[in-house]
N, C-alpha and C. Protein backbone atom coordinates (compact mmCIF):
# COMPACT_ATOMS: atom_id res chain seq x y z
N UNK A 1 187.58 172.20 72.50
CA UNK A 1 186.28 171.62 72.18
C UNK A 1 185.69 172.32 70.97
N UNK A 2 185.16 171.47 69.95
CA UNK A 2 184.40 171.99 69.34
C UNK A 2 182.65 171.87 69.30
N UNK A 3 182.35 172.79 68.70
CA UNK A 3 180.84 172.94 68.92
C UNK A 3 180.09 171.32 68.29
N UNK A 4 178.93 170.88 68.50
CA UNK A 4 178.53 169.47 68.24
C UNK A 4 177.94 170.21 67.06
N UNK A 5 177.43 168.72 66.05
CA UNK A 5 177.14 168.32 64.56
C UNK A 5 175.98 168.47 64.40
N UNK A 6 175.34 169.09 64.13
CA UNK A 6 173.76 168.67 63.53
C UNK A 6 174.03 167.73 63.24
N UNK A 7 173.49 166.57 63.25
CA UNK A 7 173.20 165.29 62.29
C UNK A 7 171.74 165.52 61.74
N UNK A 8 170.82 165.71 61.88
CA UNK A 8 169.69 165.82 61.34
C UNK A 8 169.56 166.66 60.43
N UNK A 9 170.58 167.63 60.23
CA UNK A 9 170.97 168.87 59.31
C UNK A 9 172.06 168.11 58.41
N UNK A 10 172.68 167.48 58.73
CA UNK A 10 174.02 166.26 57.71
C UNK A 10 172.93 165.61 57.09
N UNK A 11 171.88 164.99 57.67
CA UNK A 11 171.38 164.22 56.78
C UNK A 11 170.49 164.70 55.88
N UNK A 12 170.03 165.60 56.27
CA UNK A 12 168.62 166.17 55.43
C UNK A 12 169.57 166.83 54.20
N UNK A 13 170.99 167.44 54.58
CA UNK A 13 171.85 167.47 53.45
C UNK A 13 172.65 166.40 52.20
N UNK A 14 172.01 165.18 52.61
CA UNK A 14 172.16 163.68 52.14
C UNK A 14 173.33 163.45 52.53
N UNK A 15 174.40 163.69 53.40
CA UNK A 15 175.58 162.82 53.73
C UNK A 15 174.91 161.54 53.82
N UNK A 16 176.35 160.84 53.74
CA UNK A 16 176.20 159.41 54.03
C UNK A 16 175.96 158.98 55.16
N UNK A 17 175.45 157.33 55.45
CA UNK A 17 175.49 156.92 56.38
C UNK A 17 176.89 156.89 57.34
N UNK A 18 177.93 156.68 56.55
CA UNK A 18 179.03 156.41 56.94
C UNK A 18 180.02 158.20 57.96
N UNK A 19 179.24 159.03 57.04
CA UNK A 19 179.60 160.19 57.51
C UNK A 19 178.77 160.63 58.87
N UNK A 20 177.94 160.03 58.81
CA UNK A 20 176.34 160.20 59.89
C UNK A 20 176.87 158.95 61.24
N UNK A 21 177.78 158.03 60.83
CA UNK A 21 178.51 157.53 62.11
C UNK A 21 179.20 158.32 62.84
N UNK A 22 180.63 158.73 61.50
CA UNK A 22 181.39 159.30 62.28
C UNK A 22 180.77 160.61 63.36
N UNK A 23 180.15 161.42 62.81
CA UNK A 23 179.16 163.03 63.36
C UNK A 23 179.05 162.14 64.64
N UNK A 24 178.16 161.10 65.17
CA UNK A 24 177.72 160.43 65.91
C UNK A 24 178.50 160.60 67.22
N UNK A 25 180.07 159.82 66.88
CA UNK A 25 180.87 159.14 67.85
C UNK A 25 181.46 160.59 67.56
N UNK A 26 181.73 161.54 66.94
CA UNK A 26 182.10 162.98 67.53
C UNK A 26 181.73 163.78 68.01
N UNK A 27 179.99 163.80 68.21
CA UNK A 27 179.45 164.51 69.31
C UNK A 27 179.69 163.65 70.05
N UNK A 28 179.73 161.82 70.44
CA UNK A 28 179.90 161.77 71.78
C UNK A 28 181.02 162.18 72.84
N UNK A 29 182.41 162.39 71.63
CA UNK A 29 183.55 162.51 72.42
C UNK A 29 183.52 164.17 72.76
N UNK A 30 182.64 164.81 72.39
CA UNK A 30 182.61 166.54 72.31
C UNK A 30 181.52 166.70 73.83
N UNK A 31 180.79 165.72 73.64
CA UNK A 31 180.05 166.00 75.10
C UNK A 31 180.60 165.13 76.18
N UNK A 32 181.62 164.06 76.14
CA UNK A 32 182.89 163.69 76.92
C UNK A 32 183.48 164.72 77.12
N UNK A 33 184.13 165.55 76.25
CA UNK A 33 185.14 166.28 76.40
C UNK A 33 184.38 167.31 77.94
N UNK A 34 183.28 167.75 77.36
CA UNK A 34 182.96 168.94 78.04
C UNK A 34 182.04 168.55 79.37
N UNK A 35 182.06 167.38 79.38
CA UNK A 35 181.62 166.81 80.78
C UNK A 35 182.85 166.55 81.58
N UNK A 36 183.57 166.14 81.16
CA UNK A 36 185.12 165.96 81.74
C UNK A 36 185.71 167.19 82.21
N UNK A 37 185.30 167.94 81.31
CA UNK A 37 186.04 170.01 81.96
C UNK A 37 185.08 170.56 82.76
N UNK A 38 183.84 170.23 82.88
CA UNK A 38 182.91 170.61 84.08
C UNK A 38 183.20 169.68 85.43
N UNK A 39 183.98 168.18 85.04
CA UNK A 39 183.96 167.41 86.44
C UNK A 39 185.62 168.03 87.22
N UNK A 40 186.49 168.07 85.89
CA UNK A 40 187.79 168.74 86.65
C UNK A 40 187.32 170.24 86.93
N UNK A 41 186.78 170.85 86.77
CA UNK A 41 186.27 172.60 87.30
C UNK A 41 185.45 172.19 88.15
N UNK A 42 185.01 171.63 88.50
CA UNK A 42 184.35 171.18 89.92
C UNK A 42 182.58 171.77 89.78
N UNK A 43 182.26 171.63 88.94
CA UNK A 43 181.20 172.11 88.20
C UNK A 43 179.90 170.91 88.26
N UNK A 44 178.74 170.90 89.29
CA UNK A 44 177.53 170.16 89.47
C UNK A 44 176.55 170.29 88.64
N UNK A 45 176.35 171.92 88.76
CA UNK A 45 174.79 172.01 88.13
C UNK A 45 174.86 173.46 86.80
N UNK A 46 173.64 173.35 86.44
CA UNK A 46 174.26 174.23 85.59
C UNK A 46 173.89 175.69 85.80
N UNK A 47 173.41 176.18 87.14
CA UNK A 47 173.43 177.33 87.50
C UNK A 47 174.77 177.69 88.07
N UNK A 48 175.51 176.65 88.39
CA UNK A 48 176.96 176.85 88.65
C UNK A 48 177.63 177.16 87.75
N UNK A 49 177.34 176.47 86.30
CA UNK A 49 177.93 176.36 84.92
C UNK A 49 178.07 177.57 84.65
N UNK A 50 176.83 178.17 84.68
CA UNK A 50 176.22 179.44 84.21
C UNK A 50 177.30 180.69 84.68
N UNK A 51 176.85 180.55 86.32
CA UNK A 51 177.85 181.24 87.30
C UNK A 51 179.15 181.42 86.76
N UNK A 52 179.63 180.36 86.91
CA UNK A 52 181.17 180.27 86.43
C UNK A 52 181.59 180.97 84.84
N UNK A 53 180.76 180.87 84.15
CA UNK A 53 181.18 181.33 82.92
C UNK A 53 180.77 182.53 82.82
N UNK A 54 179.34 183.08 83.52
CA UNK A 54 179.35 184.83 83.39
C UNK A 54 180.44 185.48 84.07
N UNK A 55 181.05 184.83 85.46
CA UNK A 55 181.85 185.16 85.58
C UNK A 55 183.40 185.29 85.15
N UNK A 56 183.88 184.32 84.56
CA UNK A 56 185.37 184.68 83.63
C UNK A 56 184.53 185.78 81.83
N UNK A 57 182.97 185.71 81.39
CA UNK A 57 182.94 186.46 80.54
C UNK A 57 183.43 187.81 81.30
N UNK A 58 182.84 188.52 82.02
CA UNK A 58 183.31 189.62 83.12
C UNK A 58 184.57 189.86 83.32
N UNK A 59 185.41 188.92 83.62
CA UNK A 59 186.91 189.07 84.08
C UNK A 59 187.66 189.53 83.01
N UNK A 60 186.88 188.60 81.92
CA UNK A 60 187.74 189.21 80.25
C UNK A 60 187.54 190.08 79.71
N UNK A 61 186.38 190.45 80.06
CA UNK A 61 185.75 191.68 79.12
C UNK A 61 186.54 193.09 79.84
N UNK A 62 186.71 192.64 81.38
CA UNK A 62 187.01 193.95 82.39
C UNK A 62 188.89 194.24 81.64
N UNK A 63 189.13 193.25 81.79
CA UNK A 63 190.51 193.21 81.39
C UNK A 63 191.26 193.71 79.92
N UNK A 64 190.01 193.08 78.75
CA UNK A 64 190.25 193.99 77.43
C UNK A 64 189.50 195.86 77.56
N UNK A 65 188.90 195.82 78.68
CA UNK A 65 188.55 197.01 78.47
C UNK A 65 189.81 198.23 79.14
N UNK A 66 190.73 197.43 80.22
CA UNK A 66 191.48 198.27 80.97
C UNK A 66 192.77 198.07 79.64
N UNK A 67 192.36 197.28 78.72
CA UNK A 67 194.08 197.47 77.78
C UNK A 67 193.39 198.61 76.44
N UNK A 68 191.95 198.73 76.65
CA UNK A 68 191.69 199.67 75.51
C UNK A 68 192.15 201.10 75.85
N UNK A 69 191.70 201.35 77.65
CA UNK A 69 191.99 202.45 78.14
C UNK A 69 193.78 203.25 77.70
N UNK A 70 194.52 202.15 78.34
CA UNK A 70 195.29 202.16 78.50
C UNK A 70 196.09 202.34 77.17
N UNK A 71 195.47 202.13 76.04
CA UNK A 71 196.03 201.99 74.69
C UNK A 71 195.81 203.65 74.31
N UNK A 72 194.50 204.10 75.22
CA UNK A 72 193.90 205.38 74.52
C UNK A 72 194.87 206.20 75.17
N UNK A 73 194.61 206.57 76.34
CA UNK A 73 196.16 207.09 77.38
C UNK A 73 197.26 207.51 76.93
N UNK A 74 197.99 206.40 76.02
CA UNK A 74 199.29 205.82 75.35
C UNK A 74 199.18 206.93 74.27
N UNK A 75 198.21 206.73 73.54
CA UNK A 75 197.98 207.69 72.55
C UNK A 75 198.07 209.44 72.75
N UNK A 76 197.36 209.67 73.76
CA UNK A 76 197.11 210.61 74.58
C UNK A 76 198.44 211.22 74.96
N UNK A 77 198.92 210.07 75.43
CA UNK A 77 200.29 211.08 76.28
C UNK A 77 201.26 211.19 74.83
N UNK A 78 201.69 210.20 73.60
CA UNK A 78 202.11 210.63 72.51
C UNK A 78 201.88 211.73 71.81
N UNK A 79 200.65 212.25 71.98
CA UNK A 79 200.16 213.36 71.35
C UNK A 79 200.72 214.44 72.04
N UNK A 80 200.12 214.31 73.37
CA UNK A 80 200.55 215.39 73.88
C UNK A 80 202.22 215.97 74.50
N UNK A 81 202.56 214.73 74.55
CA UNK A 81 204.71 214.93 74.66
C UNK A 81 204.61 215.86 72.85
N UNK A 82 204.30 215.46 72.09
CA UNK A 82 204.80 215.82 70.71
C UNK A 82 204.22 217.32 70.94
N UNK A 83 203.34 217.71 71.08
CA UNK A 83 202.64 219.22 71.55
C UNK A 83 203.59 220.26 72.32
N UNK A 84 203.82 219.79 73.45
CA UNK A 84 205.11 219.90 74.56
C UNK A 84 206.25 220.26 73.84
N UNK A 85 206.95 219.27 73.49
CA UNK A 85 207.77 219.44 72.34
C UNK A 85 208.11 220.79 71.57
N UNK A 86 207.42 220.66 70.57
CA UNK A 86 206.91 221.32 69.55
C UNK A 86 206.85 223.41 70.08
N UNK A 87 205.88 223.03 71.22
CA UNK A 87 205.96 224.05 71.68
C UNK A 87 206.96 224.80 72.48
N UNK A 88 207.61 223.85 73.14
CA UNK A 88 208.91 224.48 73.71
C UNK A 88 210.28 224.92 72.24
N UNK A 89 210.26 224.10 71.46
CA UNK A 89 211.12 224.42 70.06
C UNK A 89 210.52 225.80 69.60
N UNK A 90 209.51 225.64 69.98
CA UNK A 90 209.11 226.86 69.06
C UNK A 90 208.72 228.59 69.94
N UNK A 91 208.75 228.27 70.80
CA UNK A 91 208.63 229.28 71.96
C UNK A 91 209.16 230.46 71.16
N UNK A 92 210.47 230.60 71.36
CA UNK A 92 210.93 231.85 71.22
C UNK A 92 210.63 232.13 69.43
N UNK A 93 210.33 231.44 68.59
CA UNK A 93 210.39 232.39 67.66
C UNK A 93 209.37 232.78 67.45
N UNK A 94 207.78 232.40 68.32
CA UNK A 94 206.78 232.82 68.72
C UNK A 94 206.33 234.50 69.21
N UNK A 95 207.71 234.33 70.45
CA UNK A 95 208.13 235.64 71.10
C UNK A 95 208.50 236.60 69.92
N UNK A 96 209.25 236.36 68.99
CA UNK A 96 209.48 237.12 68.23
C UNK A 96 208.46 237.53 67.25
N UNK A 97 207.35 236.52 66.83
CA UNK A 97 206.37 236.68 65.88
C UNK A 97 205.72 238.08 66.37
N UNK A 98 205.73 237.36 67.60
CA UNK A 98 204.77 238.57 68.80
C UNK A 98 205.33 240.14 68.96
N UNK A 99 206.68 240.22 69.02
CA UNK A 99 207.55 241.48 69.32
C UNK A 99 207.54 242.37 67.72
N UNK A 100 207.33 241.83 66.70
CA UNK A 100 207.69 242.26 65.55
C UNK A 100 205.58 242.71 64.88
N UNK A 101 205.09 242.59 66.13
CA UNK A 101 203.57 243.03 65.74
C UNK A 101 203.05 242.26 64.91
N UNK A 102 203.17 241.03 65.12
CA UNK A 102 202.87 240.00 64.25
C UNK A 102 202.63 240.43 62.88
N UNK A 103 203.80 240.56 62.47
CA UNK A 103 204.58 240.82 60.87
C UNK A 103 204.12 239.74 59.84
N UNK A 104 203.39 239.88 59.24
CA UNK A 104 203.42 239.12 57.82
C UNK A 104 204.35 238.38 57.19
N UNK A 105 205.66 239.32 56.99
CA UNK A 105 206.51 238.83 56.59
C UNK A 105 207.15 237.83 57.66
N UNK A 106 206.96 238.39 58.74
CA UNK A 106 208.17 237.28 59.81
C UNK A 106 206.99 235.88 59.84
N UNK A 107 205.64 235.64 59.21
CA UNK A 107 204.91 235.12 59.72
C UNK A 107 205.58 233.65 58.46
N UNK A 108 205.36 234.63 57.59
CA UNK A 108 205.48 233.80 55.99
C UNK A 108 206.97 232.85 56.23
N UNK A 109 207.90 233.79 56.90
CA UNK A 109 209.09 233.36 56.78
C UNK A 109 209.82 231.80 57.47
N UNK A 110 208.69 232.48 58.97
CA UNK A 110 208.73 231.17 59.49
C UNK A 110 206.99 230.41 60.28
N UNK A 111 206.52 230.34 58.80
CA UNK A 111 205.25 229.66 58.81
C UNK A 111 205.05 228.34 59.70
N UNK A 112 205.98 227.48 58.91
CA UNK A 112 205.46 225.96 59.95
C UNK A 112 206.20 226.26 61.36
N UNK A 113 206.99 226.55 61.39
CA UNK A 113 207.05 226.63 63.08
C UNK A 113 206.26 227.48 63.83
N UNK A 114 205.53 228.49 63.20
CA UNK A 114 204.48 229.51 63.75
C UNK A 114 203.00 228.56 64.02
N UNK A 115 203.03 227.26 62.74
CA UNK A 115 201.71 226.68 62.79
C UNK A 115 201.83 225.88 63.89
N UNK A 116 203.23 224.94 64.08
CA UNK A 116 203.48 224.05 65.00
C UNK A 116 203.23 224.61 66.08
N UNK A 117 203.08 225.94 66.60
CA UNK A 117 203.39 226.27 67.94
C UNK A 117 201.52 226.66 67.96
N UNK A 118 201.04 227.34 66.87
CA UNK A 118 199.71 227.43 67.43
C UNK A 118 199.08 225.86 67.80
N UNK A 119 199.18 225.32 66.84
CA UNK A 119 198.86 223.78 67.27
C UNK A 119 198.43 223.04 68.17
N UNK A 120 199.81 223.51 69.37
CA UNK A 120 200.10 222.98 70.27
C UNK A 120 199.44 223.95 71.48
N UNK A 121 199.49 225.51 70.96
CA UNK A 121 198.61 225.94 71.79
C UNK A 121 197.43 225.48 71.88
N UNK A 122 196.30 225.41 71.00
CA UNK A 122 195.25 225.03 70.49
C UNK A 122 194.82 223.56 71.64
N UNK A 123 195.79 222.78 71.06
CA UNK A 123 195.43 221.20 71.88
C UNK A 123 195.84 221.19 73.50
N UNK A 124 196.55 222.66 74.17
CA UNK A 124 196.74 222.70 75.68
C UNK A 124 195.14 223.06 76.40
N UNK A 125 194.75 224.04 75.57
CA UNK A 125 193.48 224.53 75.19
C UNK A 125 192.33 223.61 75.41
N UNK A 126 192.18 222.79 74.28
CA UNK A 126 191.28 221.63 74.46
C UNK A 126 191.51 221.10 75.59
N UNK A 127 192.76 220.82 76.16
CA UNK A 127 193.03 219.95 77.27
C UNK A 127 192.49 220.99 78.84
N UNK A 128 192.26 221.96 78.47
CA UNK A 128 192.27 222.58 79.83
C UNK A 128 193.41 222.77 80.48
N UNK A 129 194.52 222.65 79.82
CA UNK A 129 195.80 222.50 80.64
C UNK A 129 196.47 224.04 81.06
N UNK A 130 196.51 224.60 82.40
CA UNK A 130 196.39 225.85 82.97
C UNK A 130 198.59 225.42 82.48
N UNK A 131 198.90 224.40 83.16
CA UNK A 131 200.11 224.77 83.48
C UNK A 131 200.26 223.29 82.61
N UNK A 132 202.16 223.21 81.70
CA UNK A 132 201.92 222.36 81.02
C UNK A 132 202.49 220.86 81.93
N UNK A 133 202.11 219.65 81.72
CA UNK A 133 202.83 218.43 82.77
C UNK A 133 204.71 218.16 82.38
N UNK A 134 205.33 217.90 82.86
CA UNK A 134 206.74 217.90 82.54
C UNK A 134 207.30 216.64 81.60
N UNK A 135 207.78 216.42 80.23
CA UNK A 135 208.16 215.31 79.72
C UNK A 135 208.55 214.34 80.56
N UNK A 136 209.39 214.50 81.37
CA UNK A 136 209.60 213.35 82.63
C UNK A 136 208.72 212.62 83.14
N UNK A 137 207.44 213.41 83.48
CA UNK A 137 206.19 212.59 84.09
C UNK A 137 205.91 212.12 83.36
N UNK A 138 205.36 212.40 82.10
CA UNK A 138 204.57 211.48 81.54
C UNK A 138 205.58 210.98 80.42
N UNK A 139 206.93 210.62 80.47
CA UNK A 139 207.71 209.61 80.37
C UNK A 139 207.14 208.59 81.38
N UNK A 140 207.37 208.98 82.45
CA UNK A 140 207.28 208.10 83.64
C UNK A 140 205.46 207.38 83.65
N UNK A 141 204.53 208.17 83.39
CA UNK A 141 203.35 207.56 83.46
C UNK A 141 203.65 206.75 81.94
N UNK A 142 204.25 206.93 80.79
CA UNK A 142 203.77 206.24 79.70
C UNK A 142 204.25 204.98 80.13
N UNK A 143 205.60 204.43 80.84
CA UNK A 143 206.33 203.85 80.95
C UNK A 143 205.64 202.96 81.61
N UNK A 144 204.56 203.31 82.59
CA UNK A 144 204.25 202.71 83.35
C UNK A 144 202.58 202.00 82.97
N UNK A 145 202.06 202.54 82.18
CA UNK A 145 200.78 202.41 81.34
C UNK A 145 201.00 201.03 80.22
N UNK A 146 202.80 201.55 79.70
CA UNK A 146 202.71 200.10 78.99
C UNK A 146 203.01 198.89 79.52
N UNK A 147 203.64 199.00 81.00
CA UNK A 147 203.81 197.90 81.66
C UNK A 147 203.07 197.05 81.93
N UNK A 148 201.76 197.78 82.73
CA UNK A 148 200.55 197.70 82.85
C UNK A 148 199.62 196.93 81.70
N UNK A 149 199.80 197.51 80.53
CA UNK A 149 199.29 197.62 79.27
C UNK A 149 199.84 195.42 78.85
N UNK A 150 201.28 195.62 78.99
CA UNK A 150 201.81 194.40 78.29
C UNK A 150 200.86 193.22 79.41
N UNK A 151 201.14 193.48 80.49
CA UNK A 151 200.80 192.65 81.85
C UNK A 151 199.37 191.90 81.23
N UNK A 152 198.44 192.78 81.41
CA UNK A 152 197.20 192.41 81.21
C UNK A 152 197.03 191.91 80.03
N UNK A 153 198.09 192.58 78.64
CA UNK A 153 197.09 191.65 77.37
C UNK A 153 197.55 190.50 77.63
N UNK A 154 198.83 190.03 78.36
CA UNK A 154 199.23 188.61 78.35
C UNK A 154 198.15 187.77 79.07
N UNK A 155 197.95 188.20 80.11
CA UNK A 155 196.58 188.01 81.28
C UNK A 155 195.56 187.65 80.31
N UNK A 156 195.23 188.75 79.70
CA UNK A 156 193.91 188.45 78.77
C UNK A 156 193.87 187.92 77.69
N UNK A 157 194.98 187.14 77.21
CA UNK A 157 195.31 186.47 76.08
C UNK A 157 194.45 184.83 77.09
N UNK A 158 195.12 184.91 78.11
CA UNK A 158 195.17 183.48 78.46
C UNK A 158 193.56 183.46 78.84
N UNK A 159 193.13 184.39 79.56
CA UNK A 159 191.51 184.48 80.03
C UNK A 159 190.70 184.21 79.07
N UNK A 160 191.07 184.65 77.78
CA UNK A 160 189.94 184.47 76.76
C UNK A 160 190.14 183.44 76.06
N UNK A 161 191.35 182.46 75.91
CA UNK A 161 191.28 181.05 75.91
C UNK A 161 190.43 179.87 76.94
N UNK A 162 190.48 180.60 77.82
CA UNK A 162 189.53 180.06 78.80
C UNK A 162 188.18 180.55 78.64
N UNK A 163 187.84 181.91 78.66
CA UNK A 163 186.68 181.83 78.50
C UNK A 163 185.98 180.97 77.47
N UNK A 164 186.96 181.11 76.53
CA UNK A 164 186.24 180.16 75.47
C UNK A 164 185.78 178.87 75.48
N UNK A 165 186.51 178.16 76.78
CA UNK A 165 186.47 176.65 76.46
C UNK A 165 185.03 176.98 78.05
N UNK A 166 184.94 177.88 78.09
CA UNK A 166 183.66 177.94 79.59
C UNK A 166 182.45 178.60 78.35
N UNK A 167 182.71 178.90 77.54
CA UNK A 167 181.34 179.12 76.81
C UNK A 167 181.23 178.06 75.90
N UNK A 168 181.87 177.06 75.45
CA UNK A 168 182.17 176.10 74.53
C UNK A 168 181.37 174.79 75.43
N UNK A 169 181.62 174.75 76.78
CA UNK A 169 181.22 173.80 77.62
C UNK A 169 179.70 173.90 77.75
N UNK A 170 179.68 175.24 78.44
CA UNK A 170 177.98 175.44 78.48
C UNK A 170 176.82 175.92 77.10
N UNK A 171 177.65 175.68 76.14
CA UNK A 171 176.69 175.47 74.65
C UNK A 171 176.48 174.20 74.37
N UNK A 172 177.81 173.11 74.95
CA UNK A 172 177.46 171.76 74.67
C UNK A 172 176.88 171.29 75.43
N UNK A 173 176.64 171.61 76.74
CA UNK A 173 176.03 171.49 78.07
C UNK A 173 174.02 171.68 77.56
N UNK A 174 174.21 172.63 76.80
CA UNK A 174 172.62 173.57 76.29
C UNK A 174 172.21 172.84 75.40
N UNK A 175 172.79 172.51 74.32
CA UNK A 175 172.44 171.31 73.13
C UNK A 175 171.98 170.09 74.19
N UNK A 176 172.65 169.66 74.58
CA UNK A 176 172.82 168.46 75.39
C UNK A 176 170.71 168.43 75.82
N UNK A 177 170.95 169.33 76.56
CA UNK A 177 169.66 169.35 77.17
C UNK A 177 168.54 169.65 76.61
N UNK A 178 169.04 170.42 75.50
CA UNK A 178 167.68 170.50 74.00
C UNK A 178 167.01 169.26 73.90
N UNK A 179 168.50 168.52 73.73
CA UNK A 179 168.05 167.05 73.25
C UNK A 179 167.33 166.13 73.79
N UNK A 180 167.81 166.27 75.17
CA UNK A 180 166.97 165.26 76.29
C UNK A 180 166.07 166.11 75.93
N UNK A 181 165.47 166.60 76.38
CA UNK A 181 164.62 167.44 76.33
C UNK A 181 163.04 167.17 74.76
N UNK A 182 163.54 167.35 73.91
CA UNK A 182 163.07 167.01 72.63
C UNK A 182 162.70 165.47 72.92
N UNK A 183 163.84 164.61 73.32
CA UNK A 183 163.64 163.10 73.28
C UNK A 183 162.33 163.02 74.43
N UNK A 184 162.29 163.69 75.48
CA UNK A 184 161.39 163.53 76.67
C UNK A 184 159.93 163.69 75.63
N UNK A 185 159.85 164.48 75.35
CA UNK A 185 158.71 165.23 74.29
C UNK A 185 157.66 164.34 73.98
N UNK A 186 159.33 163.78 72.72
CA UNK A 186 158.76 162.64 71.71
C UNK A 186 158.22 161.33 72.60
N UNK A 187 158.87 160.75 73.87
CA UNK A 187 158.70 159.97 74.40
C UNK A 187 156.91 160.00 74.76
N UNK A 188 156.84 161.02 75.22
CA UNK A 188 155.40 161.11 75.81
C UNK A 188 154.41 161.38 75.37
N UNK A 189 154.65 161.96 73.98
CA UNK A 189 153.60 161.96 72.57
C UNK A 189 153.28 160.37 72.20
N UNK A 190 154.69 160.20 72.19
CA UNK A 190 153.95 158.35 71.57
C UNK A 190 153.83 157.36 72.79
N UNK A 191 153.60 157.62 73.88
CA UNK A 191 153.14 157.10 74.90
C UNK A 191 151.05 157.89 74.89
N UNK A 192 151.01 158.74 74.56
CA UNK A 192 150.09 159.38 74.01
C UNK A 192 148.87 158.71 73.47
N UNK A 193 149.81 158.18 72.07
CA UNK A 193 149.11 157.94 71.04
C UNK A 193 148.59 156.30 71.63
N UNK A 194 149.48 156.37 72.51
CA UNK A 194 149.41 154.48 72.42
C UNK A 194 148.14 154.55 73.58
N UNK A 195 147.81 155.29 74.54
CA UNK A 195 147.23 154.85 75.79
C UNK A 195 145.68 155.37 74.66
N UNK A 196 144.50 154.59 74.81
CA UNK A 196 143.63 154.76 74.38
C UNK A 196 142.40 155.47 75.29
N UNK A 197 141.89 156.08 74.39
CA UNK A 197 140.98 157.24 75.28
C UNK A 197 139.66 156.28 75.76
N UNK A 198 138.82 156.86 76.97
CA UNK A 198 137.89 156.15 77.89
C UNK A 198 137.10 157.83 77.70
N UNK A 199 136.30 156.67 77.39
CA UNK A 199 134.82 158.10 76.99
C UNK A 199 133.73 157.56 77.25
């Protein structure tokens, strides 16, 4: 569905008459369309409308928020396997930095692996991490985060196609009723003008 036409905005922009048909018979098939997806959704009133669509906004929003988590996690455990890593490679020539009275020269000699290993101390640190988690586990949790991870964006690929056509419905649903609405207005202004005053 797409959203309906101003026509009163087409025209005041001088389209044609001919263009001011078509707009016409395409909002009617746009508020067909979306009366037709409220009668197959089983949809009466529009506090139901309402209902129904805050609720899949919710479902989608919950769902891109558990693939953001899950993206951050992902990140998280990459960082920190590479830390792990890093630090176990570099362990012993650490030990040695350390045994040699932390030597200048042994420092210079083997600089980036001395930096790599503070590094990694540094970010166990930030983490609070007393004891370090084992590459295996969080093999095993990453493994399982992206499963998780793929599951839901597919999930939420399809939810937010839907949500869309449930917020698409109840905007044409909202116009819709502007309009009656406006037309009621006008109706009873010039019912107004016409009934003559008794004084």
């Amino acid at each position: 569905m797409n959203l309906l036409i101003d026509i009163q905005q087409k025209m005041a922009a001088g389209k044609s008459t001919g263009y001011v048909r078509w707009a016409k018979v395409f909002n009617l098939k746009q508020m067909s369309k979306a009366l037709l997806f409220l009668q197959e959704n089983g949809i009466e009133s529009l506090d139901q409308l309402n209902g129904k669509t805050a609720a899949i906004v919710q479902q989608t929003e919950g769902l891109r928020d558990s693939i953001r988590a899950d993206e951050s996690r992902l990140a998280e455990i990459a960082v920190l396997r590479g830390h792990i890593l890093n630090y176990v490679k570099t362990r012993d020539i650490y030990q040695a930095y350390k045994a040699s009275g932390f030597s200048k020269g042994y420092f210079e000699t083997h600089r980036q692996a001395l930096t790599l290993h503070k590094a990694a101390k540094e970010a166990f640190n930030q983490r609070d991490l007393k004891k370090l988690p084992r590459i295996r586990d969080l093999n095993a949790e990453y493994a399982q985060l992206l499963e998780r991870k793929k599951k839901n964006y597919t999930e939420y690929r399809q939810q937010k196609a839907q949500m869309q056509d449930w917020l698409m419905a109840q905007k044409i649903v909202s116009v819709m009723l502007d309009e009656k609405e406006q037309k009621e207005t006008e109706i009873k202004r010039q019912e107004e003008r016409k009934t003559p005053e008794h004084g």
